[in-house]
PDB file of N, CA and C in Angstrom:
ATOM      1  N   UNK A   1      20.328 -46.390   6.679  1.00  0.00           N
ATOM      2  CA  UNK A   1      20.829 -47.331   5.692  1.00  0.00           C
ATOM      3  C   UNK A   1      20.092 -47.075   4.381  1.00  0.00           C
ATOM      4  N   UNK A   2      21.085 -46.989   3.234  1.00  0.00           N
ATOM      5  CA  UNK A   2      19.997 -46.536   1.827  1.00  0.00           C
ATOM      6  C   UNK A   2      19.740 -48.262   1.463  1.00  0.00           C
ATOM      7  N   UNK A   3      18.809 -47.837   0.490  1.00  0.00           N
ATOM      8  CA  UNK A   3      18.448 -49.005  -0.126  1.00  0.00           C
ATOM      9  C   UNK A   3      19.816 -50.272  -1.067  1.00  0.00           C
ATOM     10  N   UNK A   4      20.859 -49.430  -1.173  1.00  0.00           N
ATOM     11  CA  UNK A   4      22.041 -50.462  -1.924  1.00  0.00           C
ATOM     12  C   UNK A   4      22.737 -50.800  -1.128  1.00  0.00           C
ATOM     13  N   UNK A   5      22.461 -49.876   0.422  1.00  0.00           N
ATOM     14  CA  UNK A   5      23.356 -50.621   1.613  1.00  0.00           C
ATOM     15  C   UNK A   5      22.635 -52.008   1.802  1.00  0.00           C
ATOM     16  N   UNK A   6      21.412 -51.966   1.940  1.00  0.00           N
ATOM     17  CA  UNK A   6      20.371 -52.833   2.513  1.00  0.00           C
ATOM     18  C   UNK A   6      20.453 -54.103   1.792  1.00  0.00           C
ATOM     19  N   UNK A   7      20.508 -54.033   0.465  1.00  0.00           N
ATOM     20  CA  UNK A   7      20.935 -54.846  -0.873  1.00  0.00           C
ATOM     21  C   UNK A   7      21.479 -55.911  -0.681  1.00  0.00           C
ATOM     22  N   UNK A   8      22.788 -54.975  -0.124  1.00  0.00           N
ATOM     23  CA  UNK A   8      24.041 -55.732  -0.456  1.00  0.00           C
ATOM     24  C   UNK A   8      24.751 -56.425   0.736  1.00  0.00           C
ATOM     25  N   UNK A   9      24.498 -55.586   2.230  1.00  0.00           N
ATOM     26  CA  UNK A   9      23.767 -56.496   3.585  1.00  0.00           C
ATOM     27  C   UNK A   9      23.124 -57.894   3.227  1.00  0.00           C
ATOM     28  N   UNK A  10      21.947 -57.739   2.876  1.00  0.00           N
ATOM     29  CA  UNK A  10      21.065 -58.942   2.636  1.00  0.00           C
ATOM     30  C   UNK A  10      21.710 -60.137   2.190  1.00  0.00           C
ATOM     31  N   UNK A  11      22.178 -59.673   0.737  1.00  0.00           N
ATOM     32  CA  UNK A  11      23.097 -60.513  -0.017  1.00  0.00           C
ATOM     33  C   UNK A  11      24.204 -61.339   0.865  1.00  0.00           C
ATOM     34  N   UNK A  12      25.141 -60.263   1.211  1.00  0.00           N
ATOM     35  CA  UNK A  12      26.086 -61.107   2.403  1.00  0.00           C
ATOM     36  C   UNK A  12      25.589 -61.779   3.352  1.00  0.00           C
ATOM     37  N   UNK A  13      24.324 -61.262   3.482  1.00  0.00           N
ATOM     38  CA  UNK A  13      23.622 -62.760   4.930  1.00  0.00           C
ATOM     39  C   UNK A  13      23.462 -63.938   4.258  1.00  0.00           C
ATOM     40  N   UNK A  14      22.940 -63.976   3.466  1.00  0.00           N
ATOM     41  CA  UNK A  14      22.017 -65.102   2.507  1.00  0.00           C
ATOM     42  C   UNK A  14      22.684 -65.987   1.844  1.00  0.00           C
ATOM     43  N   UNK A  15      22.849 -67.140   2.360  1.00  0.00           N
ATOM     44  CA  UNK A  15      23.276 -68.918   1.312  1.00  0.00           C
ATOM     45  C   UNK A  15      22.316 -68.173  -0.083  1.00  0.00           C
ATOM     46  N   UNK A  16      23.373 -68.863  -1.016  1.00  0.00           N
ATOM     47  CA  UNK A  16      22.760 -68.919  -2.422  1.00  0.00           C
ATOM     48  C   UNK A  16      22.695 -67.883  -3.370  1.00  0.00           C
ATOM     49  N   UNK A  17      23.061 -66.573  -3.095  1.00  0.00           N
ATOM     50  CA  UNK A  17      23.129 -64.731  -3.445  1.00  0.00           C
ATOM     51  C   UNK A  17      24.408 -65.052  -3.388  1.00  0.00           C
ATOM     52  N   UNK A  18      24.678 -64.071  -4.654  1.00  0.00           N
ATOM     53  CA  UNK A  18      26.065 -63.244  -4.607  1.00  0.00           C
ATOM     54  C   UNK A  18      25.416 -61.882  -5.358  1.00  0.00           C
ATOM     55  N   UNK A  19      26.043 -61.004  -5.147  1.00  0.00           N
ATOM     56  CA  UNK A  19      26.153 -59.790  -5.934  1.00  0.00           C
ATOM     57  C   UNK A  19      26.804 -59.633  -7.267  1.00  0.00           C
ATOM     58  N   UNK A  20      25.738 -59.149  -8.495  1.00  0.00           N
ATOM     59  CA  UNK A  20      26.382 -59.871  -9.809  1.00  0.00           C
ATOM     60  C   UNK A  20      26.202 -58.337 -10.141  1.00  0.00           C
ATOM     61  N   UNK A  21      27.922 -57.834 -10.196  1.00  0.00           N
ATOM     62  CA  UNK A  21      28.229 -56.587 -10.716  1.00  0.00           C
ATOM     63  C   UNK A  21      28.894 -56.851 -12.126  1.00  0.00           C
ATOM     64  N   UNK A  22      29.009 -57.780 -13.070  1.00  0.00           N
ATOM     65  CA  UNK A  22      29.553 -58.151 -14.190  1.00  0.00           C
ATOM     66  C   UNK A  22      29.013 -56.958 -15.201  1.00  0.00           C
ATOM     67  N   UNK A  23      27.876 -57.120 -15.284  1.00  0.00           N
ATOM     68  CA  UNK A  23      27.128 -55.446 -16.012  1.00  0.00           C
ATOM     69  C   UNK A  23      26.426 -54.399 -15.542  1.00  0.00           C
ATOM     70  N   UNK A  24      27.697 -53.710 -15.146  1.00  0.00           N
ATOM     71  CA  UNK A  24      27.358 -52.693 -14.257  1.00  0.00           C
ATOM     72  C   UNK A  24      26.112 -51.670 -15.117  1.00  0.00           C
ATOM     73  N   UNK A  25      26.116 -51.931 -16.415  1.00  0.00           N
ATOM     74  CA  UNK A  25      25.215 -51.075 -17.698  1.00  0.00           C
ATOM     75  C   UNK A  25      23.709 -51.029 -16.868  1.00  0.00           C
ATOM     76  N   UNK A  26      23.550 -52.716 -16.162  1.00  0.00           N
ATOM     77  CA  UNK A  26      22.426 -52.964 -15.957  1.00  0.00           C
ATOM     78  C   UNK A  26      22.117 -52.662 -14.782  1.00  0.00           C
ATOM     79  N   UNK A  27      22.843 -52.100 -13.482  1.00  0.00           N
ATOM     80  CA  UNK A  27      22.512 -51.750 -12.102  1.00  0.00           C
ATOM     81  C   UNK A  27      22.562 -52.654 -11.347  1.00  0.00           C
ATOM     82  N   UNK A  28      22.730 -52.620 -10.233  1.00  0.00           N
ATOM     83  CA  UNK A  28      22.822 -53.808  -9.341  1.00  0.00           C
ATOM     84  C   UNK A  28      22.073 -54.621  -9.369  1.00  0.00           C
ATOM     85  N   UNK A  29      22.949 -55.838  -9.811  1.00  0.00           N
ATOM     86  CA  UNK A  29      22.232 -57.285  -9.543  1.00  0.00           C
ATOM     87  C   UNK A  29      22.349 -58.359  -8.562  1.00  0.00           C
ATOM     88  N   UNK A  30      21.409 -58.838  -8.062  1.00  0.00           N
ATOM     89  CA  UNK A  30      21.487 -60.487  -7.368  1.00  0.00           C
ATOM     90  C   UNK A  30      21.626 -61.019  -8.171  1.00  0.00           C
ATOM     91  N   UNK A  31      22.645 -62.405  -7.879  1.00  0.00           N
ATOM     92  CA  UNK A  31      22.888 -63.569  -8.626  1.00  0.00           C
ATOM     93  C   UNK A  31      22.308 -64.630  -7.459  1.00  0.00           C
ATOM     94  N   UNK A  32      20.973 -65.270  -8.210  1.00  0.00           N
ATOM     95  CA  UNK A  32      20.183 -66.146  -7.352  1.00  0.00           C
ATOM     96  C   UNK A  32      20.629 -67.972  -7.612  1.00  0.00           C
ATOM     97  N   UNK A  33      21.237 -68.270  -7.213  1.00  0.00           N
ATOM     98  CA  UNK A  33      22.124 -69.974  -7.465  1.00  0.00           C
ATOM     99  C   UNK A  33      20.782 -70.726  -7.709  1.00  0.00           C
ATOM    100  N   UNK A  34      21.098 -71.448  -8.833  1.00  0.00           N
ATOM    101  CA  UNK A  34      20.454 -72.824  -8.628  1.00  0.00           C
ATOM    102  C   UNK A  34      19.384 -72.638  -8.289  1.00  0.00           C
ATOM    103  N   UNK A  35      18.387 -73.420  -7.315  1.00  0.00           N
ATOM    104  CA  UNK A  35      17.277 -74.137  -6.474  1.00  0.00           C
ATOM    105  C   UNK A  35      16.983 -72.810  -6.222  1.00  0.00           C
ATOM    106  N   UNK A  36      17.649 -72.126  -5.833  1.00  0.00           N
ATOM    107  CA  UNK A  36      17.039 -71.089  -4.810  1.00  0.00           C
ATOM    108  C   UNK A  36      15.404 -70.294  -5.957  1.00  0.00           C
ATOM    109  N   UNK A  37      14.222 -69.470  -5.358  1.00  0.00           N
ATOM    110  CA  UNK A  37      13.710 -69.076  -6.109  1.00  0.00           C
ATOM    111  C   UNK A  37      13.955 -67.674  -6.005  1.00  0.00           C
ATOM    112  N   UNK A  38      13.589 -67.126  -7.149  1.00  0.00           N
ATOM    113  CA  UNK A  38      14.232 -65.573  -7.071  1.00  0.00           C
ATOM    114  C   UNK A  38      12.895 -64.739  -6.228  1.00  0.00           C
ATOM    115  N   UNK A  39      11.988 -65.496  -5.824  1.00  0.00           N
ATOM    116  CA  UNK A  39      10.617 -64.697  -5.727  1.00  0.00           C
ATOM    117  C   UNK A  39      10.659 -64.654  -4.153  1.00  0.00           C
ATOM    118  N   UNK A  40      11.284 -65.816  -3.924  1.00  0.00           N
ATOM    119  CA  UNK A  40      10.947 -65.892  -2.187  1.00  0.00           C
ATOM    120  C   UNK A  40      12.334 -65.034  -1.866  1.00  0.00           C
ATOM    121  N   UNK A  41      13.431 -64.686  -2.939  1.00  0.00           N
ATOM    122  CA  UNK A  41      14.468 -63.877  -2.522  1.00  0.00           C
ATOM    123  C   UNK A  41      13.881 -62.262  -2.592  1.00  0.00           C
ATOM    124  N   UNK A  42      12.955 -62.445  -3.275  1.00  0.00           N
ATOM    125  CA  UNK A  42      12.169 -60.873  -3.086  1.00  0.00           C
ATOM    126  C   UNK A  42      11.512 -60.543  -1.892  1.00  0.00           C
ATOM    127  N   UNK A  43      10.792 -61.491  -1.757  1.00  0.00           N
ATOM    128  CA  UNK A  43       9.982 -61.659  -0.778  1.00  0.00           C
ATOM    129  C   UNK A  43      10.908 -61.103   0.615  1.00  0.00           C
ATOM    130  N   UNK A  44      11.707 -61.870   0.707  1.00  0.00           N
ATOM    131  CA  UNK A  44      12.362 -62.064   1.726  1.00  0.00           C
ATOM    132  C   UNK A  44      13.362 -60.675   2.270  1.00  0.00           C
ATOM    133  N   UNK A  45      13.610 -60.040   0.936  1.00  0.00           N
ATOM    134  CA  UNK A  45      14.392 -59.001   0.842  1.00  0.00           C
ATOM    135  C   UNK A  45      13.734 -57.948   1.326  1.00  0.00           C
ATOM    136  N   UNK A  46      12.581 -57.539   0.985  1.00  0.00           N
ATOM    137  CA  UNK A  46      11.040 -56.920   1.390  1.00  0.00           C
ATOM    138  C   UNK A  46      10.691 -56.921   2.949  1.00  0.00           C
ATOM    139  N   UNK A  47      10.756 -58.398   3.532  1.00  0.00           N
ATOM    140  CA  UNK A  47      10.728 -57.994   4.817  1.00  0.00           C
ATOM    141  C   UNK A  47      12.309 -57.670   5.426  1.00  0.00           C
ATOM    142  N   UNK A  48      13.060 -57.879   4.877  1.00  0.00           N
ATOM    143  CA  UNK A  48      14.564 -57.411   5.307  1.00  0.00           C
ATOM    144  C   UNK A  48      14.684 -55.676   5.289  1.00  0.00           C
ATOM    145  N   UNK A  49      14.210 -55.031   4.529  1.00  0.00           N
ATOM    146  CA  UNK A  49      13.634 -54.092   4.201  1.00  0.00           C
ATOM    147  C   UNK A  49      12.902 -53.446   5.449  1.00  0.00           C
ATOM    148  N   UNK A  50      11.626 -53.611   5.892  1.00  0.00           N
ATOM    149  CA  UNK A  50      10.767 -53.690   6.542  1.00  0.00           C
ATOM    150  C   UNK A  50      11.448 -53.547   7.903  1.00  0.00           C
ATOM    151  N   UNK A  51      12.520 -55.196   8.401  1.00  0.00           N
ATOM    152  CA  UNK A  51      12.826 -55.696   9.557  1.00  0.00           C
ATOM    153  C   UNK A  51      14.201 -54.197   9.980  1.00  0.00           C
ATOM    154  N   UNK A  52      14.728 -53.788   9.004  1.00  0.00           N
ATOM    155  CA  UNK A  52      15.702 -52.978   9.326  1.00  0.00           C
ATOM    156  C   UNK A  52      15.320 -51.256   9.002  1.00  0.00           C
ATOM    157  N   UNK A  53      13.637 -50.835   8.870  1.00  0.00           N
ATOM    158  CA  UNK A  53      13.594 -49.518   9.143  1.00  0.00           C
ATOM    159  C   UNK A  53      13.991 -49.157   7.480  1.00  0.00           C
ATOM    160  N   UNK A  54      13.807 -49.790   6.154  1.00  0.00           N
ATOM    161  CA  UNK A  54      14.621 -48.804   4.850  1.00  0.00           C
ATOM    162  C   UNK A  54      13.243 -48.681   3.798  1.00  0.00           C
ATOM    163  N   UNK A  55      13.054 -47.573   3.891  1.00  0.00           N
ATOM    164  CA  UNK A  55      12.141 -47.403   3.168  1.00  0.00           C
ATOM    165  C   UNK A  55      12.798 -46.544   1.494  1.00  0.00           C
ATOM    166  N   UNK A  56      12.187 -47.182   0.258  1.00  0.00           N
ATOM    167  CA  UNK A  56      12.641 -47.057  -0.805  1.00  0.00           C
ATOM    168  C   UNK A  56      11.564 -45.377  -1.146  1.00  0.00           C
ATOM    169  N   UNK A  57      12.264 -44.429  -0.491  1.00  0.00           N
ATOM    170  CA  UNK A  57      11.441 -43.094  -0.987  1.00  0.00           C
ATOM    171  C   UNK A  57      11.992 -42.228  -2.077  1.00  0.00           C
ATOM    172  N   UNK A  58      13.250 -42.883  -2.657  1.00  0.00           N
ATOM    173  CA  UNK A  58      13.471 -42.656  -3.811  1.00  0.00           C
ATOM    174  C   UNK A  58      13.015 -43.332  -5.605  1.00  0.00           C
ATOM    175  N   UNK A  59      12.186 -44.154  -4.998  1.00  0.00           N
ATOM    176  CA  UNK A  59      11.926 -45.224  -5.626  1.00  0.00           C
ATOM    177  C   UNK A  59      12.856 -46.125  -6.677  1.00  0.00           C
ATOM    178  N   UNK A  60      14.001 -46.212  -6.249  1.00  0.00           N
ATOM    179  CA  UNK A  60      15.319 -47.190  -6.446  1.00  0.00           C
ATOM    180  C   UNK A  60      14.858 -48.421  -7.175  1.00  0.00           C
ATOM    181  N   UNK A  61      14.123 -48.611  -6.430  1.00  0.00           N
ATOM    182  CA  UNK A  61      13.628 -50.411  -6.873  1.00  0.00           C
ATOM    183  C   UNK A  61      12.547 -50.763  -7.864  1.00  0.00           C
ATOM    184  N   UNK A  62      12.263 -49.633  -8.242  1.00  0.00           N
ATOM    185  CA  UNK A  62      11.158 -49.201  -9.400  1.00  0.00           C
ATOM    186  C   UNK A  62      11.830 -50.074 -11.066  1.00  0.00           C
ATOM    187  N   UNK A  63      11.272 -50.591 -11.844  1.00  0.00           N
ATOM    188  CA  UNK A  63      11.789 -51.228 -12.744  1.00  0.00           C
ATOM    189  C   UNK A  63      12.616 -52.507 -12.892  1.00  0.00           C
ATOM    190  N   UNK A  64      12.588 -53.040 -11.423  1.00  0.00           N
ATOM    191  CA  UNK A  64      13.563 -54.088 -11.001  1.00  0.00           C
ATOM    192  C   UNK A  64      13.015 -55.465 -12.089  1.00  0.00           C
ATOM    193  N   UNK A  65      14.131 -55.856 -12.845  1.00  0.00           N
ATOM    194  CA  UNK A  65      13.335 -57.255 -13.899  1.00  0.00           C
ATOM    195  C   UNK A  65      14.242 -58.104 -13.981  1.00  0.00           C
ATOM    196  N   UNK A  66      14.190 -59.700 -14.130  1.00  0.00           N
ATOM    197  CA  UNK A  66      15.302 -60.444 -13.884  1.00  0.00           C
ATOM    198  C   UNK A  66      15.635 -61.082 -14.924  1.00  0.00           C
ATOM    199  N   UNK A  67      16.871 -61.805 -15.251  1.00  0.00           N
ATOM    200  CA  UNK A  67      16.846 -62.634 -16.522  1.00  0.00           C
ATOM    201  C   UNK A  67      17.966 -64.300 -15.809  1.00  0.00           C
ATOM    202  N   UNK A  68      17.295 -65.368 -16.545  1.00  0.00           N
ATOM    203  CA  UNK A  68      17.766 -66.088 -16.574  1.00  0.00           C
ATOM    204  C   UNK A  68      19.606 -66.473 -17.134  1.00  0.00           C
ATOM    205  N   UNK A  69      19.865 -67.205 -16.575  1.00  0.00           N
ATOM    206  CA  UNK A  69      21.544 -67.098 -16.588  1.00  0.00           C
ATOM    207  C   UNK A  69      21.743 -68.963 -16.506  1.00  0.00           C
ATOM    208  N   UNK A  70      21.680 -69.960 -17.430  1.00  0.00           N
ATOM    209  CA  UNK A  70      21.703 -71.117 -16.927  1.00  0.00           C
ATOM    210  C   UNK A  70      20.454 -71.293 -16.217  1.00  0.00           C
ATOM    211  N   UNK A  71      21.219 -72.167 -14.904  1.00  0.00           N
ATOM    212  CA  UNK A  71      19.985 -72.540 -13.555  1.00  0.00           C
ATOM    213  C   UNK A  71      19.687 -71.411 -12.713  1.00  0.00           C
ATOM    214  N   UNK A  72      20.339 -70.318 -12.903  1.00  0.00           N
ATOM    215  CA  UNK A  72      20.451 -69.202 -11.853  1.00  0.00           C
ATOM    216  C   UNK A  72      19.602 -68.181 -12.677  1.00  0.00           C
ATOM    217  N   UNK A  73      19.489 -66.972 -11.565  1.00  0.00           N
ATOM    218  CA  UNK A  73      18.626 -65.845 -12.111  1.00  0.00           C
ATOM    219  C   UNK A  73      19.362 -64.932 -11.453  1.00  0.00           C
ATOM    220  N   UNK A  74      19.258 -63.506 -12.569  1.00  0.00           N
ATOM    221  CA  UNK A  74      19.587 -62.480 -11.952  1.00  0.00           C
ATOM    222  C   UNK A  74      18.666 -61.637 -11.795  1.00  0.00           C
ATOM    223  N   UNK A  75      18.335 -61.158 -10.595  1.00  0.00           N
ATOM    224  CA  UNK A  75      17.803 -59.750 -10.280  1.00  0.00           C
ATOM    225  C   UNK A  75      18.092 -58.179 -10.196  1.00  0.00           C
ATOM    226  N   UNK A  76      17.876 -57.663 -11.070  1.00  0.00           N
ATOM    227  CA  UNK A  76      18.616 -56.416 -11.716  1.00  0.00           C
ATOM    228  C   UNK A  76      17.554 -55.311 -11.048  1.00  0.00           C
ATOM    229  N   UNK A  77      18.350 -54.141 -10.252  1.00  0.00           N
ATOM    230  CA  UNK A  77      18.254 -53.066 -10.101  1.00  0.00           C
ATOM    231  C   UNK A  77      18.620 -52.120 -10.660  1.00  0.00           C
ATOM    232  N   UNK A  78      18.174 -51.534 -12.023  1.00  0.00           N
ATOM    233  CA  UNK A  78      18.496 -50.640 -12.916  1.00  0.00           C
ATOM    234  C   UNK A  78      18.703 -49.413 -12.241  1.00  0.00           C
ATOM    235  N   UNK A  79      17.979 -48.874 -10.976  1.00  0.00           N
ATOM    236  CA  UNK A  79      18.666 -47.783 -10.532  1.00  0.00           C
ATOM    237  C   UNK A  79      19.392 -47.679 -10.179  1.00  0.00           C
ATOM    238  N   UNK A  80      20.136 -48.737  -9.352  1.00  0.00           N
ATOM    239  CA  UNK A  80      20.555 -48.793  -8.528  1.00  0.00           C
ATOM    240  C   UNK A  80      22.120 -48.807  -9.206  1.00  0.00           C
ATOM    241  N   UNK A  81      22.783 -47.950  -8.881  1.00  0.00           N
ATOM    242  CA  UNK A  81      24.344 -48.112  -9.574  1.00  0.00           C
ATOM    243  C   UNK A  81      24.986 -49.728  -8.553  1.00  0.00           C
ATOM    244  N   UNK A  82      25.854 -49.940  -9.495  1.00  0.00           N
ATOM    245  CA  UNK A  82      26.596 -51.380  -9.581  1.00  0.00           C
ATOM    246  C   UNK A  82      27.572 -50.857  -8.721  1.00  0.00           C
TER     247      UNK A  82
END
């Protein structure tokens, strides 16, 4: 499983994530709802990561930075194509 399979897996498990391909310019993003925090969605993604064997040896996830959107946050993977 590469790392944008793993992504976007995660995403579909997870209350509160959607996948925010609106600017694809910017690489794949999480769209983190509301309440949710974007840190424990890292966190969490990390051992999802971990729990399913995907190690980032391309370093994909390198530069990852988020921006506020309203109440929500996005988490942007600039390598990562949209």
């Amino acid at each position: 499983m590469t790392i944008a399979e793993a992504i976007r897996e995660y995403v579909n498990e997870t209350e509160g994530l959607e996948l925010y391909e609106q600017e694809p310019e910017k690489g794949l993003g999480i769209l983190v709802k509301g309440d949710n925090s974007y840190m424990e969605t890292i966190m969490n993604l990390t051992k999802y990561f971990d729990d399913h064997n995907v190690d980032d040896v391309n370093l994909e996830l390198e530069g990852m930075y988020v921006e506020c959107q309203g109440d929500d946050v996005i988490v942007f993977f600039p390598n990562i194509e949209a």
